[in-house]
C-alpha atoms as a PDB file:
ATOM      1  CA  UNK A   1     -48.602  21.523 -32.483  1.00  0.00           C
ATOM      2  CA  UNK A   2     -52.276  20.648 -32.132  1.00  0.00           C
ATOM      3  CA  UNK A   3     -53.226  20.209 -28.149  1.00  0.00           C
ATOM      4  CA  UNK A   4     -49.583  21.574 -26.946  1.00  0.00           C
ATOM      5  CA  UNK A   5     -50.647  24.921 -27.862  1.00  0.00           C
ATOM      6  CA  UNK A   6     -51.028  27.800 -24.997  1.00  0.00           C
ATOM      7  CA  UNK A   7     -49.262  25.760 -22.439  1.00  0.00           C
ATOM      8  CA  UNK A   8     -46.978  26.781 -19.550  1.00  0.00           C
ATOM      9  CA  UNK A   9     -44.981  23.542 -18.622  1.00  0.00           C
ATOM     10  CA  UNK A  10     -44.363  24.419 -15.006  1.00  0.00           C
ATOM     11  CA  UNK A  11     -41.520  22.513 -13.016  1.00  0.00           C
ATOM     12  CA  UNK A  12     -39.110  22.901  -9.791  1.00  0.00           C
ATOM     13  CA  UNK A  13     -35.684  21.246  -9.973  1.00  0.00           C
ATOM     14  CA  UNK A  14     -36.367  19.630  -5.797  1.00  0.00           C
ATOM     15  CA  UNK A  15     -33.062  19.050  -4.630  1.00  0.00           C
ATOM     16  CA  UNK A  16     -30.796  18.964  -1.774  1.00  0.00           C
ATOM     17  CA  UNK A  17     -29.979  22.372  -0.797  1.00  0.00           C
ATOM     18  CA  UNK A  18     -25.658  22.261  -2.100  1.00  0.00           C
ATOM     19  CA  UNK A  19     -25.593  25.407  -3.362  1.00  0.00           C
ATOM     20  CA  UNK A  20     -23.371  27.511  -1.337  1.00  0.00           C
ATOM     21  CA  UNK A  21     -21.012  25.395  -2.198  1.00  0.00           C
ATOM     22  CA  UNK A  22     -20.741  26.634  -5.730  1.00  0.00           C
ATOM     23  CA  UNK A  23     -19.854  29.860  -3.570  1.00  0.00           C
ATOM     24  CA  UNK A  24     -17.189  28.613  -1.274  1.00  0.00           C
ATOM     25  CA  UNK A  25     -19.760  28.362   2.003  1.00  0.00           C
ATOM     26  CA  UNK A  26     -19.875  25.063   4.077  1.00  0.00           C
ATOM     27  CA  UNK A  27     -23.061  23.473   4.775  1.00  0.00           C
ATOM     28  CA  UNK A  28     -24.057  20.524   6.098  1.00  0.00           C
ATOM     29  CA  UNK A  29     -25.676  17.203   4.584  1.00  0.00           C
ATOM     30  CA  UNK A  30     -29.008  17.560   7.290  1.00  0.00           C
ATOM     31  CA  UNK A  31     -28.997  21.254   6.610  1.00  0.00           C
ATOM     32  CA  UNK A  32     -29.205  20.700   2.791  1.00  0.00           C
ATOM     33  CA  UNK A  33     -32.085  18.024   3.607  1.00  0.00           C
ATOM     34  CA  UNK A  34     -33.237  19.964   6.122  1.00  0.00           C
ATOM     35  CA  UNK A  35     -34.466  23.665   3.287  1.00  0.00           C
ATOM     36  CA  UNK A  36     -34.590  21.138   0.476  1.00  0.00           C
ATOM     37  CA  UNK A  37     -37.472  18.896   2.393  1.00  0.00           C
ATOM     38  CA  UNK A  38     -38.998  22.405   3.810  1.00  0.00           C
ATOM     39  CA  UNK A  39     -38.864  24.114   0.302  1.00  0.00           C
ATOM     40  CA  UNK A  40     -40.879  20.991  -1.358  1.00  0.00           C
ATOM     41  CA  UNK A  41     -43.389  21.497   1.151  1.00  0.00           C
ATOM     42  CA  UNK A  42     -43.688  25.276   0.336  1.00  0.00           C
ATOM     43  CA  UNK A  43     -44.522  24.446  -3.297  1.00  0.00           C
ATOM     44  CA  UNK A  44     -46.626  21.943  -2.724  1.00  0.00           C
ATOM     45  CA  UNK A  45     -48.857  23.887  -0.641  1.00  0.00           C
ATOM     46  CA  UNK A  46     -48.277  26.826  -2.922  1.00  0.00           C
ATOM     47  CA  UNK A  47     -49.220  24.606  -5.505  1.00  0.00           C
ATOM     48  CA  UNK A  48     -52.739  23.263  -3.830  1.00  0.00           C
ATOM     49  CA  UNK A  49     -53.824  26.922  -3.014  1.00  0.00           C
ATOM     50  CA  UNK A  50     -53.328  28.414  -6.870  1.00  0.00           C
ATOM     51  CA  UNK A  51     -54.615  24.925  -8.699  1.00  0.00           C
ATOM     52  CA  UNK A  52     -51.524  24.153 -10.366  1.00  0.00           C
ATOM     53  CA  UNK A  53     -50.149  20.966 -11.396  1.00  0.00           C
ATOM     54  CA  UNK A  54     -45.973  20.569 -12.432  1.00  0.00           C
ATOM     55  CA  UNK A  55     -43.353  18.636 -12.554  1.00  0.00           C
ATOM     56  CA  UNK A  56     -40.683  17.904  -9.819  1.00  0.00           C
ATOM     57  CA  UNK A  57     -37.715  17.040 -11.497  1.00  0.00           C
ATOM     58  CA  UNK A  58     -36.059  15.498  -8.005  1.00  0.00           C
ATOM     59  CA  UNK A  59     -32.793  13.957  -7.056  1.00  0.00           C
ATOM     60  CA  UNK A  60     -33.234  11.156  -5.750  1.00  0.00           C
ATOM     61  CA  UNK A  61     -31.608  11.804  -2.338  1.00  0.00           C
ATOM     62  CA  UNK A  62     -34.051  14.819  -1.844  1.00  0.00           C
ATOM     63  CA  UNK A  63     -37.113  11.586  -2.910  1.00  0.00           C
ATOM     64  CA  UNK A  64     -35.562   9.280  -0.520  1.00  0.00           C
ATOM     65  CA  UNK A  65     -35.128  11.536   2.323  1.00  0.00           C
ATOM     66  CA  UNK A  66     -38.728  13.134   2.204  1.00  0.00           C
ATOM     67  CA  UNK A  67     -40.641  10.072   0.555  1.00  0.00           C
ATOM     68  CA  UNK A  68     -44.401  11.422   2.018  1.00  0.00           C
ATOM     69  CA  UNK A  69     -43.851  14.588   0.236  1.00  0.00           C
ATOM     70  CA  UNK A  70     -43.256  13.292  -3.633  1.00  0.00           C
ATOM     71  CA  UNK A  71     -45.851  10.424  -2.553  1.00  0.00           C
ATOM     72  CA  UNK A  72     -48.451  13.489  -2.086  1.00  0.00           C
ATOM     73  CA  UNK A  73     -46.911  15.347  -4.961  1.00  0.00           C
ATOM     74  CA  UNK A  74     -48.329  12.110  -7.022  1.00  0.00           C
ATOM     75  CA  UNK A  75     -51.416  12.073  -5.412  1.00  0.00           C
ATOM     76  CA  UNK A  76     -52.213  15.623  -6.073  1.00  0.00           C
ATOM     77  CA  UNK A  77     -51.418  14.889  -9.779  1.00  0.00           C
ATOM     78  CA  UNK A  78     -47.905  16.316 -10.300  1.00  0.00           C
ATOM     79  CA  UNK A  79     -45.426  14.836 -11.864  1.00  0.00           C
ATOM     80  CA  UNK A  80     -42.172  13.580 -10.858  1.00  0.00           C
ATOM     81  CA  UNK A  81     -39.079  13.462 -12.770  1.00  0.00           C
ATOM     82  CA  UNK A  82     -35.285  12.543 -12.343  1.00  0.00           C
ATOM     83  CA  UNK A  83     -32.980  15.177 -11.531  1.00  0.00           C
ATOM     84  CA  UNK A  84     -29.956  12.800 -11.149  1.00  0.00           C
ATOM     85  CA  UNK A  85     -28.976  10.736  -8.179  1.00  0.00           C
ATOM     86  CA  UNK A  86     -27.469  13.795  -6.444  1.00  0.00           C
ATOM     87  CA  UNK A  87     -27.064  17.548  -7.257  1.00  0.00           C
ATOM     88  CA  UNK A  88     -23.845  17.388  -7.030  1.00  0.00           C
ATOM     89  CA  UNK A  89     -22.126  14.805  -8.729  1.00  0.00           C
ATOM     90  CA  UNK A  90     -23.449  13.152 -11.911  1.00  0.00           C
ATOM     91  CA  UNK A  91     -22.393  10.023 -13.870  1.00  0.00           C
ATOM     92  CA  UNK A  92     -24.052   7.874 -16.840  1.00  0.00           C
ATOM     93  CA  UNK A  93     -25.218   4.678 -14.222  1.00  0.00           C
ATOM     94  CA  UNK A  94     -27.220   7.514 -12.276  1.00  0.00           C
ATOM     95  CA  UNK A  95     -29.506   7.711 -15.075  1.00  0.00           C
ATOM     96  CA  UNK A  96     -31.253   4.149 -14.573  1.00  0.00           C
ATOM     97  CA  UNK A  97     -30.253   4.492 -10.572  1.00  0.00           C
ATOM     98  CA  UNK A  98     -31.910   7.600 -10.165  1.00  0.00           C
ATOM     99  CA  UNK A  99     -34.943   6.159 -11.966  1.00  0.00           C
ATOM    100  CA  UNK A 100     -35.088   3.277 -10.229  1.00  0.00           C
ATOM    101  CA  UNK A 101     -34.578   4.818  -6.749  1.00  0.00           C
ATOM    102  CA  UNK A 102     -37.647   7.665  -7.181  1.00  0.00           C
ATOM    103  CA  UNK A 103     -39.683   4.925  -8.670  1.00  0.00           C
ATOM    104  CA  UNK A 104     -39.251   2.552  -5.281  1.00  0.00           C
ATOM    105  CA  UNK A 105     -41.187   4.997  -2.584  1.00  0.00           C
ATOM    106  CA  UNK A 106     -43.687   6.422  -5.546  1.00  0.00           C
ATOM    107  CA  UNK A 107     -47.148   5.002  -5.336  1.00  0.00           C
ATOM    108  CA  UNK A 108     -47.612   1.707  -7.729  1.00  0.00           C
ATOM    109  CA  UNK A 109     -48.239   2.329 -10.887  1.00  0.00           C
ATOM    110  CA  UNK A 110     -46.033   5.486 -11.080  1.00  0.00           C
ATOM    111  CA  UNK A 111     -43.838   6.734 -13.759  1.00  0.00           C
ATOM    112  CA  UNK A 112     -40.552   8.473 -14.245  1.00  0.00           C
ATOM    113  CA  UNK A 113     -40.180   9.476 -18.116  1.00  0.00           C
ATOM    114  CA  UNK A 114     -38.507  12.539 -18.000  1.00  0.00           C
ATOM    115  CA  UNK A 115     -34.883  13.739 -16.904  1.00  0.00           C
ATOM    116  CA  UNK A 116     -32.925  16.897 -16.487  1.00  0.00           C
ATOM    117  CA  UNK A 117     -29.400  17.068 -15.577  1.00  0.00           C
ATOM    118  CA  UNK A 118     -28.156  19.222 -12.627  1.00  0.00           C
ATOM    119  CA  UNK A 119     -27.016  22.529 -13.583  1.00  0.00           C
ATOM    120  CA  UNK A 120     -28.215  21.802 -17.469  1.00  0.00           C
ATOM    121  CA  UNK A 121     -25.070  19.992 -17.680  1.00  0.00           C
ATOM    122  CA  UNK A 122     -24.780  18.366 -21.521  1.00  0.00           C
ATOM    123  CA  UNK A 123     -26.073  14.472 -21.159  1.00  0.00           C
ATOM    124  CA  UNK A 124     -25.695  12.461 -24.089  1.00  0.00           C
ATOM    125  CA  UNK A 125     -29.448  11.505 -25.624  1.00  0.00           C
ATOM    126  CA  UNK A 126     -28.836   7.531 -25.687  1.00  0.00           C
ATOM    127  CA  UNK A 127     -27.629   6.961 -22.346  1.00  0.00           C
ATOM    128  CA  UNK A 128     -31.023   9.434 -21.437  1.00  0.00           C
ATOM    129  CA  UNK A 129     -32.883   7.304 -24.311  1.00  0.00           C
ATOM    130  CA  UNK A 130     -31.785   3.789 -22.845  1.00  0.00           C
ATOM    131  CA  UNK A 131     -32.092   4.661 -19.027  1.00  0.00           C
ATOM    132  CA  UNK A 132     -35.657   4.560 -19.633  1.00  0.00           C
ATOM    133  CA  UNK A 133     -37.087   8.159 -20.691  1.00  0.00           C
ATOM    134  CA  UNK A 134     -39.152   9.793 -22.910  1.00  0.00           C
ATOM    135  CA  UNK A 135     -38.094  13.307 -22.907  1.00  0.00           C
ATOM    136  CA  UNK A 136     -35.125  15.824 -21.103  1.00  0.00           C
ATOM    137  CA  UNK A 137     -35.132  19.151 -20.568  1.00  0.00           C
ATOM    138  CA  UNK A 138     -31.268  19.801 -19.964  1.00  0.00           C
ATOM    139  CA  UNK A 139     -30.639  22.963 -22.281  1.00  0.00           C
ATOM    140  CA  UNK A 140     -31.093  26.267 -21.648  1.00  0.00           C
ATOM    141  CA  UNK A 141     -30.948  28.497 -24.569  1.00  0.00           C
ATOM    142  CA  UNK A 142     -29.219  31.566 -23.779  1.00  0.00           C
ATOM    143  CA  UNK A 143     -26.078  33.082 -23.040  1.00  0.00           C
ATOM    144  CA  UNK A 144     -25.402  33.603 -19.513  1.00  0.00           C
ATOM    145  CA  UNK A 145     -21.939  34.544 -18.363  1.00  0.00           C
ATOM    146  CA  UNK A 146     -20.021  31.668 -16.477  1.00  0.00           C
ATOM    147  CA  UNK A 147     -22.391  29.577 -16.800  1.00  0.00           C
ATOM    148  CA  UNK A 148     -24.394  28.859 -20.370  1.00  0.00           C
ATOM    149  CA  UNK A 149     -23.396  29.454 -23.763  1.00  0.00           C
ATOM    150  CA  UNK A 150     -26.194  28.087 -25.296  1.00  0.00           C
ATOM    151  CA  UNK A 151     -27.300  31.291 -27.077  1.00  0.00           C
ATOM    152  CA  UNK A 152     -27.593  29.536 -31.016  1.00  0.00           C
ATOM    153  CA  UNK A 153     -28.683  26.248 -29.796  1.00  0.00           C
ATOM    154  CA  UNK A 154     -32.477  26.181 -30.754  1.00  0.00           C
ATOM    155  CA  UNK A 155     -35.231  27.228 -28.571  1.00  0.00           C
ATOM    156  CA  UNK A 156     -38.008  24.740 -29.096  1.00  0.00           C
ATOM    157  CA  UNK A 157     -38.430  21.609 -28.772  1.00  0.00           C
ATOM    158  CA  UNK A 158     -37.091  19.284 -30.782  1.00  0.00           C
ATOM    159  CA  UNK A 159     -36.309  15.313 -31.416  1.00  0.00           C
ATOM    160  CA  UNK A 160     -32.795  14.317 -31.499  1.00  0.00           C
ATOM    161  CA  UNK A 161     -31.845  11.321 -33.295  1.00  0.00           C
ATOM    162  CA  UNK A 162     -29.840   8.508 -30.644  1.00  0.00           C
ATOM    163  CA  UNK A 163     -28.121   6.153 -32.368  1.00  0.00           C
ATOM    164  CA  UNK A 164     -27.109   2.352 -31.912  1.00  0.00           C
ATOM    165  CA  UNK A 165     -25.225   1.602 -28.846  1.00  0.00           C
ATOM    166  CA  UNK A 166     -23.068  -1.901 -28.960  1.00  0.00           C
ATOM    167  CA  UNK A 167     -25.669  -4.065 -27.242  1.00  0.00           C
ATOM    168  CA  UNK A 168     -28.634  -2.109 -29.294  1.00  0.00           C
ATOM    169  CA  UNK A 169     -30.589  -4.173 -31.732  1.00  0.00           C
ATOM    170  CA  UNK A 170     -30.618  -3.120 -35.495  1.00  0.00           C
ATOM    171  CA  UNK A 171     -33.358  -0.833 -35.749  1.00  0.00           C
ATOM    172  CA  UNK A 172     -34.310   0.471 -39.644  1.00  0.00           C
ATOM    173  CA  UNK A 173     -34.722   3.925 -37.996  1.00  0.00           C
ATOM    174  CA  UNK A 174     -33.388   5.575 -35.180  1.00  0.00           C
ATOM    175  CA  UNK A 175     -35.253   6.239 -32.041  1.00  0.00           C
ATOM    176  CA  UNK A 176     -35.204   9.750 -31.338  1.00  0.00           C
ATOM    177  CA  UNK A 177     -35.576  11.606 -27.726  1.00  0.00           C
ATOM    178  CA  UNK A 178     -37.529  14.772 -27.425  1.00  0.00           C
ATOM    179  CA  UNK A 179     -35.484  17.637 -26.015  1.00  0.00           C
ATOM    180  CA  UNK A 180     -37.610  20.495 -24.262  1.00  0.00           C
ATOM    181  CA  UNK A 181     -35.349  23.291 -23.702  1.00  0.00           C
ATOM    182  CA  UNK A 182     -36.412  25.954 -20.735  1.00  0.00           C
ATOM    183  CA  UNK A 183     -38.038  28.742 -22.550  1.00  0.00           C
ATOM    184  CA  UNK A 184     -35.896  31.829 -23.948  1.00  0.00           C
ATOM    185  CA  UNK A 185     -37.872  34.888 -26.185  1.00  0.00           C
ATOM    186  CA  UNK A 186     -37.443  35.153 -29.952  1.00  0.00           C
ATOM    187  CA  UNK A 187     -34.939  37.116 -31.082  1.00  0.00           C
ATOM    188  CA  UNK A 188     -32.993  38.580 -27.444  1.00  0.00           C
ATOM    189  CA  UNK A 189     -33.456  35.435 -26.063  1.00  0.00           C
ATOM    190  CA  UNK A 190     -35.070  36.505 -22.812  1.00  0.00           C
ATOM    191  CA  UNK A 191     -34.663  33.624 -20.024  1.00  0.00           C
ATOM    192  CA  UNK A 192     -38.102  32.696 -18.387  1.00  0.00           C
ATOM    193  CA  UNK A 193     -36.008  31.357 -15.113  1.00  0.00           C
ATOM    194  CA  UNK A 194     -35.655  31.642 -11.491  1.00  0.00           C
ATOM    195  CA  UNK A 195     -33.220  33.521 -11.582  1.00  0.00           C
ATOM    196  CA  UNK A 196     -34.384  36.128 -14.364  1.00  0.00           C
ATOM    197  CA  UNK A 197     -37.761  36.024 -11.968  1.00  0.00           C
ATOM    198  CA  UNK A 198     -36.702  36.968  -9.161  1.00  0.00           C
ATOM    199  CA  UNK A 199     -34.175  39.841 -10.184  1.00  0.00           C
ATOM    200  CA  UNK A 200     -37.091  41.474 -12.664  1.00  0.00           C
ATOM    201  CA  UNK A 201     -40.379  43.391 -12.011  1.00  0.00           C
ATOM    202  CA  UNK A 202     -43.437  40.870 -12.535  1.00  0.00           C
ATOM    203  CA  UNK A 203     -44.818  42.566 -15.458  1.00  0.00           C
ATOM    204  CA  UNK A 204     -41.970  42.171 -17.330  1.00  0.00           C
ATOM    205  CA  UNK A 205     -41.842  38.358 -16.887  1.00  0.00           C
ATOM    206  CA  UNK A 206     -45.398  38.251 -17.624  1.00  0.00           C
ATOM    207  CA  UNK A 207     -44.876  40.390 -21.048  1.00  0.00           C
ATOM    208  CA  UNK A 208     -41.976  37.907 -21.782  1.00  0.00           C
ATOM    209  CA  UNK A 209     -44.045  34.901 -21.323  1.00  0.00           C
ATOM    210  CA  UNK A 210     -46.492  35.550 -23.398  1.00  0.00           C
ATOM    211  CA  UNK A 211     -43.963  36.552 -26.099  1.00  0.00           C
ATOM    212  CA  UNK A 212     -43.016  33.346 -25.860  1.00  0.00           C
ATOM    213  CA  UNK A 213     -46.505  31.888 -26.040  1.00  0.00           C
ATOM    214  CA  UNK A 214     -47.674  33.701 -28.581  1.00  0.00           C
ATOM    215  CA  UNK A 215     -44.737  32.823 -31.185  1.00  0.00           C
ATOM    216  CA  UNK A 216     -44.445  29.280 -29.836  1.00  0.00           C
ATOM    217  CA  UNK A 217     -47.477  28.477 -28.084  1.00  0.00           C
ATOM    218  CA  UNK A 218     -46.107  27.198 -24.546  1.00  0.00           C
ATOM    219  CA  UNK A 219     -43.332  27.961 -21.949  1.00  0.00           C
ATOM    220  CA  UNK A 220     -41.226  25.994 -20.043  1.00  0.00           C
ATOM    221  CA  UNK A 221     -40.593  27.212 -16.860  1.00  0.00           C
ATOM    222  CA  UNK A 222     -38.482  26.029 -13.931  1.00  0.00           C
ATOM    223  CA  UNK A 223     -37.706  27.146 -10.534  1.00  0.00           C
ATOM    224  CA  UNK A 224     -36.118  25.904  -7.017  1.00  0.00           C
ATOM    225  CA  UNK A 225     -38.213  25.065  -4.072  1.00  0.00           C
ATOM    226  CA  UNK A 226     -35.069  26.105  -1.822  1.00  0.00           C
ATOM    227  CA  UNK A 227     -35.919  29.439  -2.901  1.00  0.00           C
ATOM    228  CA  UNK A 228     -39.580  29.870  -1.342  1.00  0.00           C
ATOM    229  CA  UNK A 229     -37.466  29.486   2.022  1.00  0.00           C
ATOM    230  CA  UNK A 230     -36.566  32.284   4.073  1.00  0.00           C
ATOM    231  CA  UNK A 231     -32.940  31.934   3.266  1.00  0.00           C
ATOM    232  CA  UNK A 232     -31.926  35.430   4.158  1.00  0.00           C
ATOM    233  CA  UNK A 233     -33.327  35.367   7.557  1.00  0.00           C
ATOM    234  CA  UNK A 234     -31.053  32.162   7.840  1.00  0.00           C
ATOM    235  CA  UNK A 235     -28.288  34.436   7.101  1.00  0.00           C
ATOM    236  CA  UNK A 236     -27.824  34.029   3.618  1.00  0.00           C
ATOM    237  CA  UNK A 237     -25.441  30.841   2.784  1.00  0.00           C
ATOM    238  CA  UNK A 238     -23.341  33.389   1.240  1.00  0.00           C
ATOM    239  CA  UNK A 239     -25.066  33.272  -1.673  1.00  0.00           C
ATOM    240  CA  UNK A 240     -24.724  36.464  -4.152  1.00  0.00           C
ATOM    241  CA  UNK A 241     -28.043  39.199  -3.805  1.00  0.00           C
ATOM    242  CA  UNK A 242     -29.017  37.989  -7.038  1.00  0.00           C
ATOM    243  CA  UNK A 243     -29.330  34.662  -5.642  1.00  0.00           C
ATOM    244  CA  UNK A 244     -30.936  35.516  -2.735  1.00  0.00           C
ATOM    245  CA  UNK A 245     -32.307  38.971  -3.666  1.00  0.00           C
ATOM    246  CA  UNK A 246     -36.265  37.786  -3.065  1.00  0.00           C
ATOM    247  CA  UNK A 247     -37.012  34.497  -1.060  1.00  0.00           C
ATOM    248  CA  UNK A 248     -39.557  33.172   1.541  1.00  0.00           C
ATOM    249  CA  UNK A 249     -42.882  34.671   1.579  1.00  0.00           C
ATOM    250  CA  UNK A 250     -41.912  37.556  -0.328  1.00  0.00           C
ATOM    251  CA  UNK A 251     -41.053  34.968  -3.649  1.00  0.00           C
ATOM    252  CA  UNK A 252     -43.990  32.931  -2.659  1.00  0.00           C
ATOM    253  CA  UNK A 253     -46.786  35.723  -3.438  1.00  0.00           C
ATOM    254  CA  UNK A 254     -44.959  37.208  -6.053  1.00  0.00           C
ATOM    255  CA  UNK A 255     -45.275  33.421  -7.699  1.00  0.00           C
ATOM    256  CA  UNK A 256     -48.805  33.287  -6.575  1.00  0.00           C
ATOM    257  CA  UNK A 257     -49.653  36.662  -8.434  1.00  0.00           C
ATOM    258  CA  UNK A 258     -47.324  35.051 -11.278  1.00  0.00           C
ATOM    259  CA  UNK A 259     -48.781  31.527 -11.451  1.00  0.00           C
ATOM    260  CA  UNK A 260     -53.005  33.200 -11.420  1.00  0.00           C
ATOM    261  CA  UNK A 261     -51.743  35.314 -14.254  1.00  0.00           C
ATOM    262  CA  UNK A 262     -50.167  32.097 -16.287  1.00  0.00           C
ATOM    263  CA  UNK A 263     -53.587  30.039 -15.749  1.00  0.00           C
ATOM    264  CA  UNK A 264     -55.782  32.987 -17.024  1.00  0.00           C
ATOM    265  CA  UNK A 265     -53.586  32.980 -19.916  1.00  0.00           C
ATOM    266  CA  UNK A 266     -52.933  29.612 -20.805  1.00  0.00           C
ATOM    267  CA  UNK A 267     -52.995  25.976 -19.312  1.00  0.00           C
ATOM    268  CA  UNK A 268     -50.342  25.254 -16.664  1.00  0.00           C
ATOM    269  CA  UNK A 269     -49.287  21.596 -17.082  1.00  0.00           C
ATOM    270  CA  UNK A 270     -46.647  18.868 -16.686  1.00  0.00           C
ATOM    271  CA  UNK A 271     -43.406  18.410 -18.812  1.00  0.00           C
ATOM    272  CA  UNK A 272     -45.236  14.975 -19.857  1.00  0.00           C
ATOM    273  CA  UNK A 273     -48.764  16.311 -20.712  1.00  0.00           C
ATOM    274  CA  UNK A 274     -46.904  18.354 -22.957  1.00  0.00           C
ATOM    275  CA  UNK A 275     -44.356  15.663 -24.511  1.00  0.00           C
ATOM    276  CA  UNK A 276     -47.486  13.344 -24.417  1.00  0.00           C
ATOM    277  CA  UNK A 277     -48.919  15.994 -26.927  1.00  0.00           C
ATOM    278  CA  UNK A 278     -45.961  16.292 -29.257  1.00  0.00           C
ATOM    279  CA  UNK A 279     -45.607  12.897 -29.716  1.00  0.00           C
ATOM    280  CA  UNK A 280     -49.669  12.405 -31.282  1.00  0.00           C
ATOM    281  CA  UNK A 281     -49.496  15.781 -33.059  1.00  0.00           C
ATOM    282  CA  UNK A 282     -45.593  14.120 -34.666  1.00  0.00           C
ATOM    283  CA  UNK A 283     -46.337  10.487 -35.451  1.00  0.00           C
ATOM    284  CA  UNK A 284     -44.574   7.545 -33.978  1.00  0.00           C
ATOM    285  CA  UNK A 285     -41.645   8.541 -34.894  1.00  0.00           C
ATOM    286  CA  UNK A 286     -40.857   8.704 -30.967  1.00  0.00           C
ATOM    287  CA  UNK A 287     -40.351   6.568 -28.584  1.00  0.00           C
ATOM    288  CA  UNK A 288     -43.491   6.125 -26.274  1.00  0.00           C
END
């Protein structure tokens, strides 16, 4: 894989703050705002103090609503990514609207090449391909009960092949999307999540990571920046213990301890960097 080896591909899905709805609990629109906007902040100081860079992959109401934030997120060298138009609701237009919407209070000159669908939801690769990306990281490889069934679907990254739509041009080849997948272990396919994080001792995540790294030579991480909030002094949302189990300051130094460990053993980088990589080390085979 040439320069993409070694490499933890570090991200947070920043997004309104919806989920206790998936658990039956009421919450306002400001409130979501409200720990979504607060939770951003969180990482990005967290971020500043350990010497990390990552990618946001942000809805674009969360962008909108807390422009200054993602505009310093930029400017400290992090990347930003679509997460959909809103967390909660998803359709094909919201590829090319959330683009276009993140893109209009970014600095000039900023890109959005990357996408991940809410909930790693299946998205079909051309719409992705044609909205304007590079890469997507909607997959996660495992089997999770209620929620992913992913356990034979491969773990690395991959190209898939998109083909023609009806107002495509004839092309000789088809383009082809690379598809990052969050990271899962050989074998038992151990998740390297938030939620495996927080509900597991440290030194186990580490060990699983660099399982990971040493077989395939990065990791692709992702976690919430809701979660570095002090949710359960807020009373919980109703959210499950496994949910909420560790949050606030507590989470934020056990990701400090976790994020020192990941940059003594590897480089921590952006989605892109990485997909930047792939595509020299593969040809042009790509779309750039």
């Amino acid at each position: 894989m040439g320069d993409t080896a070694e490499r933890i591909l570090l991200s947070f899905d920043a997004e309104e703050f919806d989920i206790p709805h998936e658990f039956g609990r009421a919450i306002s629109e400001d409130e979501q705002m409200r720990i979504g906007r607060e939770g951003v902040q969180r990482v990005l100081d967290l971020l500043d103090e350990v010497g990390c860079r990552a990618t946001f992959f942000s809805t674009a109401r969360i962008v909108l609503h807390a422009p200054d934030l993602f505009r310093r997120a930029v400017n400290a060298g992090h990347e930003i990514a679509s997460h959909g138009y809103a967390h909660s609701t998803f359709e094909n237009a919201d590829l090319k609207r959330s683009r276009e919407a993140i893109l209009s209070v970014l600095p000039a000159g900023s890109s959005v090449v990357g996408f991940r669908r809410p909930r790693m939801a299946p998205t079909d690769a051309g719409e992705v391909l044609r909205a304007g990306y590079t890469y997507h990281s909607s997959e996660n490889p495992i089997w999770l009960p209620g929620r992913y069934n992913k356990f034979f679907s491969p773990r690395r990254w991959s190209f898939e092949a998109v083909g023609l739509g009806e107002s495509d041009p004839p092309r000789a080849e088809p383009l082809r999307l690379l598809k990052i997948p969050a990271a899962a272990t050989p074998l038992i396919r151990w998740p390297l999540f938030w939620l495996s994080f927080k509900n597991t001792p440290r030194v186990w995540t580490q060990a699983m990571t660099a399982w990971c790294l040493r077989t395939d030579g990065y990791a692709a991480l992702y976690f919430h920046p809701w979660e570095l909030c002090e949710l359960n002094a807020m009373g919980g949302f109703g959210l499950p213990r496994c949910v909420r189990r560790i949050d606030g300051d507590a989470l934020t130094d056990r990701l400090r301890r976790y994020l020192r460990w990941c940059k003594a053993r590897g480089e921590v980088c952006t989605y892109a960097e990485f997909a930047d990589g792939v595509r020299r080390a593969n040809g042009s085979a790509a779309r750039a």
